[in-house]
PDB file of N, CA and C in Angstrom:
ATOM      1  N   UNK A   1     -17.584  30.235   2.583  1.00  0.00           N
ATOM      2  CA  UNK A   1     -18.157  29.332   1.621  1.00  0.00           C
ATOM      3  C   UNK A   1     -19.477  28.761   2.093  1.00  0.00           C
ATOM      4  N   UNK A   2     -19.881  28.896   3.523  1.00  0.00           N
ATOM      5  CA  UNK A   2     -21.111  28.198   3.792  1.00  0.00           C
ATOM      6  C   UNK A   2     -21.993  28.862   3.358  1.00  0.00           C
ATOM      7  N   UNK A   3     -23.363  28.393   2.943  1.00  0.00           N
ATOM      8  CA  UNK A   3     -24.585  28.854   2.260  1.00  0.00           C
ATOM      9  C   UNK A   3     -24.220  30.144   1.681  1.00  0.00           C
ATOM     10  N   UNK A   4     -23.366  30.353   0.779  1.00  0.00           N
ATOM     11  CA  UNK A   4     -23.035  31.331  -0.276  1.00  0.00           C
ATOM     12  C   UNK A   4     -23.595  31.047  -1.326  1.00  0.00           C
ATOM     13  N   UNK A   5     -24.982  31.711  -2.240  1.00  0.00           N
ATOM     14  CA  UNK A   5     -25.547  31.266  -3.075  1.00  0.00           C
ATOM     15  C   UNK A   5     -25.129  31.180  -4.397  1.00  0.00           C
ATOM     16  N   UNK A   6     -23.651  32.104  -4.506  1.00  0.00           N
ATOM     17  CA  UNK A   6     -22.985  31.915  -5.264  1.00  0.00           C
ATOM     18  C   UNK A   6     -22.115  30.710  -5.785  1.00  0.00           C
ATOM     19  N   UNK A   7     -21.362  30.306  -4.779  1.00  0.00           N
ATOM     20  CA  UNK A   7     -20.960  28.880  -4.375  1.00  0.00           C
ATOM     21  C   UNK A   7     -21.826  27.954  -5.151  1.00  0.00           C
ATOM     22  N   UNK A   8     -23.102  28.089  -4.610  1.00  0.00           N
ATOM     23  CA  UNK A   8     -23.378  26.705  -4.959  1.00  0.00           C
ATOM     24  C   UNK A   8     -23.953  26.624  -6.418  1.00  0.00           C
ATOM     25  N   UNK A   9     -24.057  27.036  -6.919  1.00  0.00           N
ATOM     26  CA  UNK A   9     -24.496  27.128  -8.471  1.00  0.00           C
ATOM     27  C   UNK A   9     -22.594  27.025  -9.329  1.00  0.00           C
ATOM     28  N   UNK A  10     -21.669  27.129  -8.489  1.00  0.00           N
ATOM     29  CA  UNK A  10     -20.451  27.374  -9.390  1.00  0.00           C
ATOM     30  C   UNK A  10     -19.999  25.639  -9.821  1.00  0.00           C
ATOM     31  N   UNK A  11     -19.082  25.082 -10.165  1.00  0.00           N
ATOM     32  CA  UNK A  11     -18.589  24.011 -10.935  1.00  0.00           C
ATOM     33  C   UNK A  11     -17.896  23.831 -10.041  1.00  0.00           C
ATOM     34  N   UNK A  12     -17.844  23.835  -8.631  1.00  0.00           N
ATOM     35  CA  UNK A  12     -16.603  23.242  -7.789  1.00  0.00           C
ATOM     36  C   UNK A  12     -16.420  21.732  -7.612  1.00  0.00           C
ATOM     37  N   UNK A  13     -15.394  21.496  -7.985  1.00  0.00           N
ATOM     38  CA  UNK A  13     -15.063  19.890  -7.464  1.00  0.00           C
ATOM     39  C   UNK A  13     -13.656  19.586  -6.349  1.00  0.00           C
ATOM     40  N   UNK A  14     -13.263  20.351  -5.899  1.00  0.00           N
ATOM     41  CA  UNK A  14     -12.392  20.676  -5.201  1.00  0.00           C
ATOM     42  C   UNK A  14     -12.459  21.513  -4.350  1.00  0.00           C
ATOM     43  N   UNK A  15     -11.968  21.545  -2.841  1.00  0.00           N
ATOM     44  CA  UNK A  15     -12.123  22.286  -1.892  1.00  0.00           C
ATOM     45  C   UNK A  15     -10.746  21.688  -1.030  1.00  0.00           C
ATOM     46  N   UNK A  16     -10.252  22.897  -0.249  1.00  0.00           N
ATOM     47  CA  UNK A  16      -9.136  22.221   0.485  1.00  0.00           C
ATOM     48  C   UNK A  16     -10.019  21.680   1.685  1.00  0.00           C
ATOM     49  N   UNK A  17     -11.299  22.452   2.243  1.00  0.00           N
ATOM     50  CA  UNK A  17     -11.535  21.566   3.167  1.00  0.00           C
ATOM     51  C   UNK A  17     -12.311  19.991   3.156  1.00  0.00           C
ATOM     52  N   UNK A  18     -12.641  19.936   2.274  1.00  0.00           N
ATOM     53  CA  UNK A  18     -13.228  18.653   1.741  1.00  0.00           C
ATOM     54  C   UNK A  18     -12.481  17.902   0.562  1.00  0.00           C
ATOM     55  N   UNK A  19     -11.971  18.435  -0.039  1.00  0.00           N
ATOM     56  CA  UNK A  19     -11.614  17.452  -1.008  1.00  0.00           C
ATOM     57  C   UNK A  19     -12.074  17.444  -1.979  1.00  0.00           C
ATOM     58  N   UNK A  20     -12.371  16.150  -2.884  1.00  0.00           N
ATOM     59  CA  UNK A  20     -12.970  15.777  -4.111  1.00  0.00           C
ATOM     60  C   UNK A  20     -14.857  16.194  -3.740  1.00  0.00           C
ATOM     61  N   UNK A  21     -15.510  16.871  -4.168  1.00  0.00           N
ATOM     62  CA  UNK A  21     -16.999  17.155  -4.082  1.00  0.00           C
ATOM     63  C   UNK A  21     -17.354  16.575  -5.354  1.00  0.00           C
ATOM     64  N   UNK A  22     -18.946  15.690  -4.657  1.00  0.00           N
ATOM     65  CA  UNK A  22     -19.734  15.635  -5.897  1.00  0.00           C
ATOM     66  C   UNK A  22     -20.329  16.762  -6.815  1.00  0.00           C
ATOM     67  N   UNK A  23     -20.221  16.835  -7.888  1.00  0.00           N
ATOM     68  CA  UNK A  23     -21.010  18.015  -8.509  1.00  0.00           C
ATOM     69  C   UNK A  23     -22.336  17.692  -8.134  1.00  0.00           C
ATOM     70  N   UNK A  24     -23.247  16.787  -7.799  1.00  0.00           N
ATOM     71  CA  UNK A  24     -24.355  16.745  -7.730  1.00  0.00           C
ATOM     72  C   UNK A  24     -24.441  17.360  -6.326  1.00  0.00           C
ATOM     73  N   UNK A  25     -24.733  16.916  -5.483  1.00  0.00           N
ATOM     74  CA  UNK A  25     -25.080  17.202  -3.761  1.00  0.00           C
ATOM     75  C   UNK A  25     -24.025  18.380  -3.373  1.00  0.00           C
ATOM     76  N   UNK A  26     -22.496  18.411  -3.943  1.00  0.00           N
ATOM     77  CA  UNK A  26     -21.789  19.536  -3.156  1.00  0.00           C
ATOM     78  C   UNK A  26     -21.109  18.391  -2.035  1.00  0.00           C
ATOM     79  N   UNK A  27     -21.311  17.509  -1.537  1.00  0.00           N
ATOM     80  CA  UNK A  27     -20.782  16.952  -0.640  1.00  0.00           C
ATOM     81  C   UNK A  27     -19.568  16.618  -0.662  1.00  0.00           C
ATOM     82  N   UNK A  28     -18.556  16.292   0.049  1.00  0.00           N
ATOM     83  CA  UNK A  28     -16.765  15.339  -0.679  1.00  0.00           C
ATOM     84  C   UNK A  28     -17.399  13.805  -0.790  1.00  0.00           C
ATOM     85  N   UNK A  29     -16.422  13.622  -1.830  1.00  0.00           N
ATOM     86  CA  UNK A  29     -16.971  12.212  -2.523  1.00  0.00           C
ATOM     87  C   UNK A  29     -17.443  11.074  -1.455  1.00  0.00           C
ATOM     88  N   UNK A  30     -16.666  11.326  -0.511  1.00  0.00           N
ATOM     89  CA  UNK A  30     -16.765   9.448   0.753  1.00  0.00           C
ATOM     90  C   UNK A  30     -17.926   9.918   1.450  1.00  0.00           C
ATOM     91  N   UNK A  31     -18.862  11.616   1.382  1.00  0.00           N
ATOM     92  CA  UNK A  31     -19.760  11.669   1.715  1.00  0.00           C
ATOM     93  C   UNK A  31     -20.970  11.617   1.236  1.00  0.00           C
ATOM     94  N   UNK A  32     -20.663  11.376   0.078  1.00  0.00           N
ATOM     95  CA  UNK A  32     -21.798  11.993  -1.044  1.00  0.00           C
ATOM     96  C   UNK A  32     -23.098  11.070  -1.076  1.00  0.00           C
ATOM     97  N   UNK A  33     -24.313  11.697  -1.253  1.00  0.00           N
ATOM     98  CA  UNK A  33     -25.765  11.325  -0.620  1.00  0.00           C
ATOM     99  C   UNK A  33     -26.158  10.914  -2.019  1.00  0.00           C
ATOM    100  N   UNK A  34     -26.038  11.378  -3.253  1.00  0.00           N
ATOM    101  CA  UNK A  34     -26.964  11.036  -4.022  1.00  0.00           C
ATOM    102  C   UNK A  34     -26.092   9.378  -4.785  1.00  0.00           C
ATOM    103  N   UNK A  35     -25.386   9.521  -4.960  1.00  0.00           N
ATOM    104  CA  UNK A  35     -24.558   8.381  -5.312  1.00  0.00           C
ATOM    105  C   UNK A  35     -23.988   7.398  -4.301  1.00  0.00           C
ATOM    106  N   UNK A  36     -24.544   7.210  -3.323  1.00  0.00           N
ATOM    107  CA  UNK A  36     -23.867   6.170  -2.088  1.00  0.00           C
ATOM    108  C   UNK A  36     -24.751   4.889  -2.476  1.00  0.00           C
ATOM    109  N   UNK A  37     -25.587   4.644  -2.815  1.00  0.00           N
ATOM    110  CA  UNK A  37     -25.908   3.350  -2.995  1.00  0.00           C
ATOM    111  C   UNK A  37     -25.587   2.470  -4.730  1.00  0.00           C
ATOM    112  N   UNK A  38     -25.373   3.237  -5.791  1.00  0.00           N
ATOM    113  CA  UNK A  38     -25.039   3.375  -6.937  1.00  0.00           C
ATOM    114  C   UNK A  38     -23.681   2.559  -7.070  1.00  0.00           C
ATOM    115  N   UNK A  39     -23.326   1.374  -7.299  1.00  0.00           N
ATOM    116  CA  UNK A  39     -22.088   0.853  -8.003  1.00  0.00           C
ATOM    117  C   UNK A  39     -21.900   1.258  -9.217  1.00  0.00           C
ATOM    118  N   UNK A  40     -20.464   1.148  -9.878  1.00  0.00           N
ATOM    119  CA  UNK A  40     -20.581   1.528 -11.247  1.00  0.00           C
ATOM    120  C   UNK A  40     -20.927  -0.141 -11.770  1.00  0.00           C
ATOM    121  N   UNK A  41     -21.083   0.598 -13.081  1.00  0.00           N
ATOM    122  CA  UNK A  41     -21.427  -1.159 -13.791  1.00  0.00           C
ATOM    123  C   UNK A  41     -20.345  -1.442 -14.164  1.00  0.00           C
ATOM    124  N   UNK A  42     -19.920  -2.864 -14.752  1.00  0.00           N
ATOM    125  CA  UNK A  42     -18.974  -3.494 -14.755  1.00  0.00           C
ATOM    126  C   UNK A  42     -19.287  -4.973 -15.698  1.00  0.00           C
ATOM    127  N   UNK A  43     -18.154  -5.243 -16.438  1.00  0.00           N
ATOM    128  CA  UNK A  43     -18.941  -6.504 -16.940  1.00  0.00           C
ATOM    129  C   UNK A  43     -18.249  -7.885 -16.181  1.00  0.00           C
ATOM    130  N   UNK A  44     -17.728  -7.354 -15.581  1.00  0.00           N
ATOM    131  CA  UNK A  44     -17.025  -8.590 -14.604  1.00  0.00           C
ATOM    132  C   UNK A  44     -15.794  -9.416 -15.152  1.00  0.00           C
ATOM    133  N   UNK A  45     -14.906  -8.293 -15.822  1.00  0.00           N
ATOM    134  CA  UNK A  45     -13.267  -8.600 -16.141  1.00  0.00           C
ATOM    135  C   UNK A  45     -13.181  -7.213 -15.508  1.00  0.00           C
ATOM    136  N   UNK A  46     -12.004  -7.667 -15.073  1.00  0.00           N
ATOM    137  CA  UNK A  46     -10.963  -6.591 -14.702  1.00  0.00           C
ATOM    138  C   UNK A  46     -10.372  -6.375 -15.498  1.00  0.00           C
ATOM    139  N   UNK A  47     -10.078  -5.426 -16.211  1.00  0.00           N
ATOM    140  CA  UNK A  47      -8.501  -5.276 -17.310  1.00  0.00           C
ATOM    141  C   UNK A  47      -7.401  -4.026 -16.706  1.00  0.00           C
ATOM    142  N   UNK A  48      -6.347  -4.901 -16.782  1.00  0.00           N
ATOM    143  CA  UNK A  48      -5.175  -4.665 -16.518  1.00  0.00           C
ATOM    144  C   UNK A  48      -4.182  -4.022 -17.562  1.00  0.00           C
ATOM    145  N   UNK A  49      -3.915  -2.753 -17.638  1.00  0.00           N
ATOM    146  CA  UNK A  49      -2.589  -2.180 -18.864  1.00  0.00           C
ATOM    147  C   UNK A  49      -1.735  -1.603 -18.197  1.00  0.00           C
ATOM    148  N   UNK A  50      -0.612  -1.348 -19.361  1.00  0.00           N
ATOM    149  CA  UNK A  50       0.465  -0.014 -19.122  1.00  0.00           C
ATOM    150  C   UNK A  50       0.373   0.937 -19.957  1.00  0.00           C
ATOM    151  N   UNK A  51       0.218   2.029 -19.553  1.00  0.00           N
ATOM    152  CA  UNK A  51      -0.032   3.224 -20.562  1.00  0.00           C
ATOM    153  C   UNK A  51       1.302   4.229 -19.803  1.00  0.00           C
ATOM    154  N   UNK A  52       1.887   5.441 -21.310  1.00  0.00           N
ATOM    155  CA  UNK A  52       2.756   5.817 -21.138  1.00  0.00           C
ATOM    156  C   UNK A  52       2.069   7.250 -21.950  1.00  0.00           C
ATOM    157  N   UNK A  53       0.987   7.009 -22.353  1.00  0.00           N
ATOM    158  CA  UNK A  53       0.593   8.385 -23.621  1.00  0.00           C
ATOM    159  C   UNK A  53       0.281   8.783 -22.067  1.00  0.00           C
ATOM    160  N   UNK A  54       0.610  10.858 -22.662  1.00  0.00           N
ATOM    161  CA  UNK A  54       0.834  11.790 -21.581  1.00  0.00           C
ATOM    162  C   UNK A  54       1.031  11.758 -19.951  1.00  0.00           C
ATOM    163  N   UNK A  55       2.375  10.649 -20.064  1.00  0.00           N
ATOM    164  CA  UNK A  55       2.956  10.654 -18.446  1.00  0.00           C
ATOM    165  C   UNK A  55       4.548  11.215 -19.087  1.00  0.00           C
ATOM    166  N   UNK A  56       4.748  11.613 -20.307  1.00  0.00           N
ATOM    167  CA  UNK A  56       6.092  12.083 -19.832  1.00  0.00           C
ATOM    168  C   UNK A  56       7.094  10.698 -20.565  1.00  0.00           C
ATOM    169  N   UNK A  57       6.490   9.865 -20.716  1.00  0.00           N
ATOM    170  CA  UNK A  57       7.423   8.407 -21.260  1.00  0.00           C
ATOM    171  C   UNK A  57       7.396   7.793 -19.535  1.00  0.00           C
ATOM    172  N   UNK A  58       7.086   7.830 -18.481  1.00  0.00           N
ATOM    173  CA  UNK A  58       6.983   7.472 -17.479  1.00  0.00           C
ATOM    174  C   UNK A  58       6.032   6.108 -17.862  1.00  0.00           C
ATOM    175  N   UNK A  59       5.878   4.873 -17.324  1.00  0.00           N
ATOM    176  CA  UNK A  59       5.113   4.256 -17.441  1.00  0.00           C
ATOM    177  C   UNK A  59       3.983   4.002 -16.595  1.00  0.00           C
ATOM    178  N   UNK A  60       2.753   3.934 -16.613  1.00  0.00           N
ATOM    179  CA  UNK A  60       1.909   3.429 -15.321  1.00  0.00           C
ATOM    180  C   UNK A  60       1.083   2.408 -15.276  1.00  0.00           C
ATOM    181  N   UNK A  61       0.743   1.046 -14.382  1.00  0.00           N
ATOM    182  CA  UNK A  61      -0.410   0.430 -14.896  1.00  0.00           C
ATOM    183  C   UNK A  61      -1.806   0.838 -14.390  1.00  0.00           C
ATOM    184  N   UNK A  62      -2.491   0.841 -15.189  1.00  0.00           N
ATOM    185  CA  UNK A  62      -3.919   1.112 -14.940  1.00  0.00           C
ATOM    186  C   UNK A  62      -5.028  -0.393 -14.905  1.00  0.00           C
ATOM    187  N   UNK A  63      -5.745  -0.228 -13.961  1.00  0.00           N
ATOM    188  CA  UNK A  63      -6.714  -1.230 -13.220  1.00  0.00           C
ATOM    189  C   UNK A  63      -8.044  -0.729 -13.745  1.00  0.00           C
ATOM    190  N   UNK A  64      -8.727  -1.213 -14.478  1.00  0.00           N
ATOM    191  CA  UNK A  64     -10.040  -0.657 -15.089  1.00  0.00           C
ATOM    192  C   UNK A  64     -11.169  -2.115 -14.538  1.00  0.00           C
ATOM    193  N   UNK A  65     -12.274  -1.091 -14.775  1.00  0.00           N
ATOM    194  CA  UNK A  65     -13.626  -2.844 -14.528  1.00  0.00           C
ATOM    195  C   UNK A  65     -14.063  -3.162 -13.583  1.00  0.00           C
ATOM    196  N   UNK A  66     -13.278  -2.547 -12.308  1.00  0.00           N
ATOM    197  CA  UNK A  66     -13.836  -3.358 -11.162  1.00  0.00           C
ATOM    198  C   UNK A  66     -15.725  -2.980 -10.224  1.00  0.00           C
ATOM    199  N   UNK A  67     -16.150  -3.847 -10.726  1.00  0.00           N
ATOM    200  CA  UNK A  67     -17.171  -3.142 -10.225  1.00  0.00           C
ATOM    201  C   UNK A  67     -17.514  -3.218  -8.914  1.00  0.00           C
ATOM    202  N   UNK A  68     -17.138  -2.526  -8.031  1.00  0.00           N
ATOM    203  CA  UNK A  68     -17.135  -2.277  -6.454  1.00  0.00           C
ATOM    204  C   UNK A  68     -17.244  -0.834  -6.195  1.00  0.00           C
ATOM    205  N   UNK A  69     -17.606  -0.285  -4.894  1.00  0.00           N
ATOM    206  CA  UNK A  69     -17.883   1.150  -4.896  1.00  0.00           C
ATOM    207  C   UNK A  69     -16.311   1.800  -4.663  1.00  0.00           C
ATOM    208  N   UNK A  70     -17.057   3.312  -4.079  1.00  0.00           N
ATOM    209  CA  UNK A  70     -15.378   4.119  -4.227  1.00  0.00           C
ATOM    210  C   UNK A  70     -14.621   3.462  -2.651  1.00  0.00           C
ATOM    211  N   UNK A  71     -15.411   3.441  -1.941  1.00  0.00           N
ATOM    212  CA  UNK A  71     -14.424   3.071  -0.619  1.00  0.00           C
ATOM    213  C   UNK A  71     -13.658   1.889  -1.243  1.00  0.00           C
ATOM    214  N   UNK A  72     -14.265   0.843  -1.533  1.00  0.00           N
ATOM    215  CA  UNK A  72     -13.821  -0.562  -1.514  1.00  0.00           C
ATOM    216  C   UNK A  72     -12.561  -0.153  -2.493  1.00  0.00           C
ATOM    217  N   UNK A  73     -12.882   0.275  -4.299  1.00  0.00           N
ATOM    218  CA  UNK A  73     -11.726   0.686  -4.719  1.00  0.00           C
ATOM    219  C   UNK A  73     -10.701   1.581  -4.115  1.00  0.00           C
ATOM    220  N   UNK A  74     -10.780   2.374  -2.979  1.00  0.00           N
ATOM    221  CA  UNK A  74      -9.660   2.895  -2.564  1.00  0.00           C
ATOM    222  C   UNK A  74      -8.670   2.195  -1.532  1.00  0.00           C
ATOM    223  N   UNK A  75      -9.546   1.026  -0.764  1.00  0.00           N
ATOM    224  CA  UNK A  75      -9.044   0.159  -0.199  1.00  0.00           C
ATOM    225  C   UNK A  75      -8.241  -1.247  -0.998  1.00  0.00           C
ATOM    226  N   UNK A  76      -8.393  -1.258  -1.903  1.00  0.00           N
ATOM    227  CA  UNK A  76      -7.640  -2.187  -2.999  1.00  0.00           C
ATOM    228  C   UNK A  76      -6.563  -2.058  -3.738  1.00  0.00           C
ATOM    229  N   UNK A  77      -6.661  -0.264  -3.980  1.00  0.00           N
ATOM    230  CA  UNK A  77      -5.736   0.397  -4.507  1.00  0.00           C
ATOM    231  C   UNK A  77      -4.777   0.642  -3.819  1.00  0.00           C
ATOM    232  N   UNK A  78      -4.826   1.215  -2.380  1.00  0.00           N
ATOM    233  CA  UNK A  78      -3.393   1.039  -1.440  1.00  0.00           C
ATOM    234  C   UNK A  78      -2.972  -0.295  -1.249  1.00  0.00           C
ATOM    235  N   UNK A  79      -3.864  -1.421  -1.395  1.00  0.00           N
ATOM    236  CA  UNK A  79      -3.316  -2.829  -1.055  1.00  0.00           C
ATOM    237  C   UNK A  79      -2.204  -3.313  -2.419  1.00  0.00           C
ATOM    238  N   UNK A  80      -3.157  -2.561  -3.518  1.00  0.00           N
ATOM    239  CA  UNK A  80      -2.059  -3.064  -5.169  1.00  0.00           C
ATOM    240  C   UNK A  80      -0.773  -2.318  -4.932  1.00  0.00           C
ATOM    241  N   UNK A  81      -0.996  -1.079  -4.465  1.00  0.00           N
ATOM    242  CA  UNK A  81       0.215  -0.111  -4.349  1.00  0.00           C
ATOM    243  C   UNK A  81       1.230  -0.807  -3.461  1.00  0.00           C
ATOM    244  N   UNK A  82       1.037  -1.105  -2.499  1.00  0.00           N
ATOM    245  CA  UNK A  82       1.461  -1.545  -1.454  1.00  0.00           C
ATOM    246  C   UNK A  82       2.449  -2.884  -1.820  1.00  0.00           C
ATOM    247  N   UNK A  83       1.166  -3.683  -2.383  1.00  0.00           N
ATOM    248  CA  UNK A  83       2.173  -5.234  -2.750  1.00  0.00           C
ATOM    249  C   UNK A  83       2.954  -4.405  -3.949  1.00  0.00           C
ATOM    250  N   UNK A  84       3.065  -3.872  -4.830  1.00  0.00           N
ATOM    251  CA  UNK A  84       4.046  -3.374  -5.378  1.00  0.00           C
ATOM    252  C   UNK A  84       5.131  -2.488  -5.442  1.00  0.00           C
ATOM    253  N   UNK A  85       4.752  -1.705  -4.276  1.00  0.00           N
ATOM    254  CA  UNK A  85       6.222  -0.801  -3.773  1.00  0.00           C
ATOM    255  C   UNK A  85       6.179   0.091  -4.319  1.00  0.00           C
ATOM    256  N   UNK A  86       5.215   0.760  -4.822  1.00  0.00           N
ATOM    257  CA  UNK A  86       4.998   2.063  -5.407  1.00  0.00           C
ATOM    258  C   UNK A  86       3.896   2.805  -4.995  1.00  0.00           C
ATOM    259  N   UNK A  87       3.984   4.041  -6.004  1.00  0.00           N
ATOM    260  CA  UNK A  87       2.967   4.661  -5.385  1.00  0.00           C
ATOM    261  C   UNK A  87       2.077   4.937  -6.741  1.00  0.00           C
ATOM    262  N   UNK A  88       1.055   5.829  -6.382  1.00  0.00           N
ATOM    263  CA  UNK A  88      -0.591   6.013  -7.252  1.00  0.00           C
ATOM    264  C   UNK A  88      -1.278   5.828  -6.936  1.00  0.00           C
ATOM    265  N   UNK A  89      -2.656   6.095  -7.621  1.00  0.00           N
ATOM    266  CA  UNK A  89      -3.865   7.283  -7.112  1.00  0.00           C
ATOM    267  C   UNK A  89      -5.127   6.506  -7.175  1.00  0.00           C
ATOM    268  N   UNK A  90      -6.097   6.712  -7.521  1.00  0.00           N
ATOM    269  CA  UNK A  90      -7.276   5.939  -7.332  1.00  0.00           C
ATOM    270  C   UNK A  90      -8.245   7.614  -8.148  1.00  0.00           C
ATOM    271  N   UNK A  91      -8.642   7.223  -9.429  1.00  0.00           N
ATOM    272  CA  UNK A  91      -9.632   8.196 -10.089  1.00  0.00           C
ATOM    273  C   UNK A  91     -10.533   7.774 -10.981  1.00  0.00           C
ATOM    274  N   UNK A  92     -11.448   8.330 -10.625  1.00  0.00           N
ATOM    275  CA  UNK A  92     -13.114   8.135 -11.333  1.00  0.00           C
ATOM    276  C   UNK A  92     -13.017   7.037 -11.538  1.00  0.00           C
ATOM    277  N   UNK A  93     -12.962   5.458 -10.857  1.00  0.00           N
ATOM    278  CA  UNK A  93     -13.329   4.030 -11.035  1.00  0.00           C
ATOM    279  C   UNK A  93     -11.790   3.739 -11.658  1.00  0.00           C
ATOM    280  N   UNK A  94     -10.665   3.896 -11.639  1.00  0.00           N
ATOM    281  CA  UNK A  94      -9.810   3.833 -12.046  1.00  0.00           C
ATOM    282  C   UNK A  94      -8.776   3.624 -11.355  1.00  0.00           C
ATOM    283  N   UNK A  95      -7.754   2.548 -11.166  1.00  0.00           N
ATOM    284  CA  UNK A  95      -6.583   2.508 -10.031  1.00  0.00           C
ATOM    285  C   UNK A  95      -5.477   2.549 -11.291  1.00  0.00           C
ATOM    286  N   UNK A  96      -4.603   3.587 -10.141  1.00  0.00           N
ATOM    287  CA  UNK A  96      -3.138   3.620 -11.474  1.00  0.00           C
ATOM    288  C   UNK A  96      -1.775   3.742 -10.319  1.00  0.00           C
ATOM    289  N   UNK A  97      -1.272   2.661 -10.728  1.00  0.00           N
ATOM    290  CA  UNK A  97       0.280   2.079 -10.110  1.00  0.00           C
ATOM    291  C   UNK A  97       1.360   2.592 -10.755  1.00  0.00           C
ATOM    292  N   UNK A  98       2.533   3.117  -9.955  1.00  0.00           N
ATOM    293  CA  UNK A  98       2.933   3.751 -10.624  1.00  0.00           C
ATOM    294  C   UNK A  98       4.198   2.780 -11.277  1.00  0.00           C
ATOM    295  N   UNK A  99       4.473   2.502 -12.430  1.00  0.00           N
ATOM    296  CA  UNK A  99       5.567   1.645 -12.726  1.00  0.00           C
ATOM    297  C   UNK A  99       4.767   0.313 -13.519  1.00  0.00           C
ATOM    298  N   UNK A 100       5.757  -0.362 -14.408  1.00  0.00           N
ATOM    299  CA  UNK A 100       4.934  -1.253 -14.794  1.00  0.00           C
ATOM    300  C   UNK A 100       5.138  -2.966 -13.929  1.00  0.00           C
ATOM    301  N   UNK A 101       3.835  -2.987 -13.466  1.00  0.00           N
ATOM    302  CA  UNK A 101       3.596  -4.279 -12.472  1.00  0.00           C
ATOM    303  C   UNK A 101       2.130  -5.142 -12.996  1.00  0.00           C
ATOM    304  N   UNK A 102       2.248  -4.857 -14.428  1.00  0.00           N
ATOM    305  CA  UNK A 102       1.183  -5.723 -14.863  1.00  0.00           C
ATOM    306  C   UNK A 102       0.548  -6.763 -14.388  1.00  0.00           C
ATOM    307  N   UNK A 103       1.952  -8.084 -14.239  1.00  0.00           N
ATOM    308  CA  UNK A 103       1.643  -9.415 -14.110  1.00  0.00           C
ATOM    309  C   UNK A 103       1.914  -9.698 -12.390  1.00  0.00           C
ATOM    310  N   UNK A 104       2.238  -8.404 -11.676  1.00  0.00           N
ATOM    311  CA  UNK A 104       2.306  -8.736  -9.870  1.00  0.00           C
ATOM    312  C   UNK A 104       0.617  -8.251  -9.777  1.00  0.00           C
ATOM    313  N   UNK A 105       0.238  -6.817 -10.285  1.00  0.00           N
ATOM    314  CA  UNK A 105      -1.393  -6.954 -10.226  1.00  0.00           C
ATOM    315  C   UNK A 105      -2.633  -7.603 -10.368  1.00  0.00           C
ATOM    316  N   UNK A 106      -2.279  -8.560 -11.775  1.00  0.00           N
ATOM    317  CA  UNK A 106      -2.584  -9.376 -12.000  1.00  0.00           C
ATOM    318  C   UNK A 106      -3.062 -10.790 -10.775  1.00  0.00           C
ATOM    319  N   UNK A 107      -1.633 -11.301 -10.834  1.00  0.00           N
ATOM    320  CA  UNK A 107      -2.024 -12.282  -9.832  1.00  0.00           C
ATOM    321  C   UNK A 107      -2.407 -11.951  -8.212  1.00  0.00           C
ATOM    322  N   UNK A 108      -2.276 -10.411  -7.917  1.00  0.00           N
ATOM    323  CA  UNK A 108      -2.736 -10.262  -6.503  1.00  0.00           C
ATOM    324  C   UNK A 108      -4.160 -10.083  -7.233  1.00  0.00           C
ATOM    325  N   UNK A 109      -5.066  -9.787  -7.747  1.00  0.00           N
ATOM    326  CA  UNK A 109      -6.596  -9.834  -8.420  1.00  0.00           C
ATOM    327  C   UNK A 109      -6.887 -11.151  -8.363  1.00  0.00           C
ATOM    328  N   UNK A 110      -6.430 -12.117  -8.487  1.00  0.00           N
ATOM    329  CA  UNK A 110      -6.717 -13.379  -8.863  1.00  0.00           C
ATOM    330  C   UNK A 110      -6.805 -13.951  -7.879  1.00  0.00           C
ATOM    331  N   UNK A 111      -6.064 -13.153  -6.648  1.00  0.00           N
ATOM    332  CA  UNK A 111      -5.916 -14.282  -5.432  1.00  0.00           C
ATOM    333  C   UNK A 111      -6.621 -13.243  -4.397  1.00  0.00           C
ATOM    334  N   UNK A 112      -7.488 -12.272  -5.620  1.00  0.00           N
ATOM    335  CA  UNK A 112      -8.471 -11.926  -4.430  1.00  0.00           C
ATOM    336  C   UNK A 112     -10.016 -12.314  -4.546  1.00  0.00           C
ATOM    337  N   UNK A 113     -10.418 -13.197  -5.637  1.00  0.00           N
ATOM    338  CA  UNK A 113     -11.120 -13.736  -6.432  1.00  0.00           C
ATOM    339  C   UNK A 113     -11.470 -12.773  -7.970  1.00  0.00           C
ATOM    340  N   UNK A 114     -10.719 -11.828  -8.425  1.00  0.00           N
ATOM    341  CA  UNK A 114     -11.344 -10.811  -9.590  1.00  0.00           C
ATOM    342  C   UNK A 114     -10.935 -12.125 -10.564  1.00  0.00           C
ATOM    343  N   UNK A 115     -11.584 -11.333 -11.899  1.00  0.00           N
ATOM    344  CA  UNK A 115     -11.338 -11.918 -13.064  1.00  0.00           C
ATOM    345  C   UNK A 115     -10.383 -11.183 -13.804  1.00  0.00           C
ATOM    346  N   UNK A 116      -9.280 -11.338 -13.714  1.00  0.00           N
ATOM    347  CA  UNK A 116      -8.441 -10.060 -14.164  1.00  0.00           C
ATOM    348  C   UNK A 116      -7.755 -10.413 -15.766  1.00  0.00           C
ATOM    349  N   UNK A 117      -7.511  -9.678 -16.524  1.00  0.00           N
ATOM    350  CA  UNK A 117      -7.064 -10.296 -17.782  1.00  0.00           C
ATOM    351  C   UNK A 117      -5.890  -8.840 -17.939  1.00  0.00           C
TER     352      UNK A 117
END
């Protein structure tokens, strides 16, 4: 895969040796050069749901809004997981718990200063 000119013109976002790649640079995401200084925007609520459309009737809560980069959200997301005893993932600006823990997410946001609703 190194300097294969084929490679790099293809749509990869996945690699077992790296991981998640930016489509832009090719890099894995916690390395990525063109987007490392870039926060997403945010209007400064957090919103908090449970969604069940295409999990199966499984429930999950989802963490939307936070405007912080990807490290920081992945470090928040094992901490929500964690105070809740479950497990889930962390995607494209998005934290998802698995089970519904609305109002335990909630107040761990609140008592980390977010604005969470």
């Amino acid at each position: 895969m190194k300097n294969n000119p084929k490679n790099a013109s293809s749509g990869l976002v996945y690699s077992t040796e790296l991981g998640r790649t930016c489509p832009q640079c090719r890099q894995a995401l916690t390395a990525c050069a063109c987007k490392a200084g870039v926060a997403p925007a945010g209007d400064g609520v957090v919103r908090v749901s449970r969604q069940t459309k295409g999990r199966g009737g499984k429930s999950v809560t989802v963490v939307k809004g936070l405007a912080i980069d990807a490290a920081a959200l992945a470090v928040l997301g094992k901490q929500l997981r964690t105070a809740c005893g479950s497990g889930g993932t962390v995607k494209d600006g998005v934290i998802e718990v698995q089970g519904d823990h609305c109002e335990r997410i909630v107040a761990a946001l609140k008592a980390q200063g977010h604005n969470a609703k």
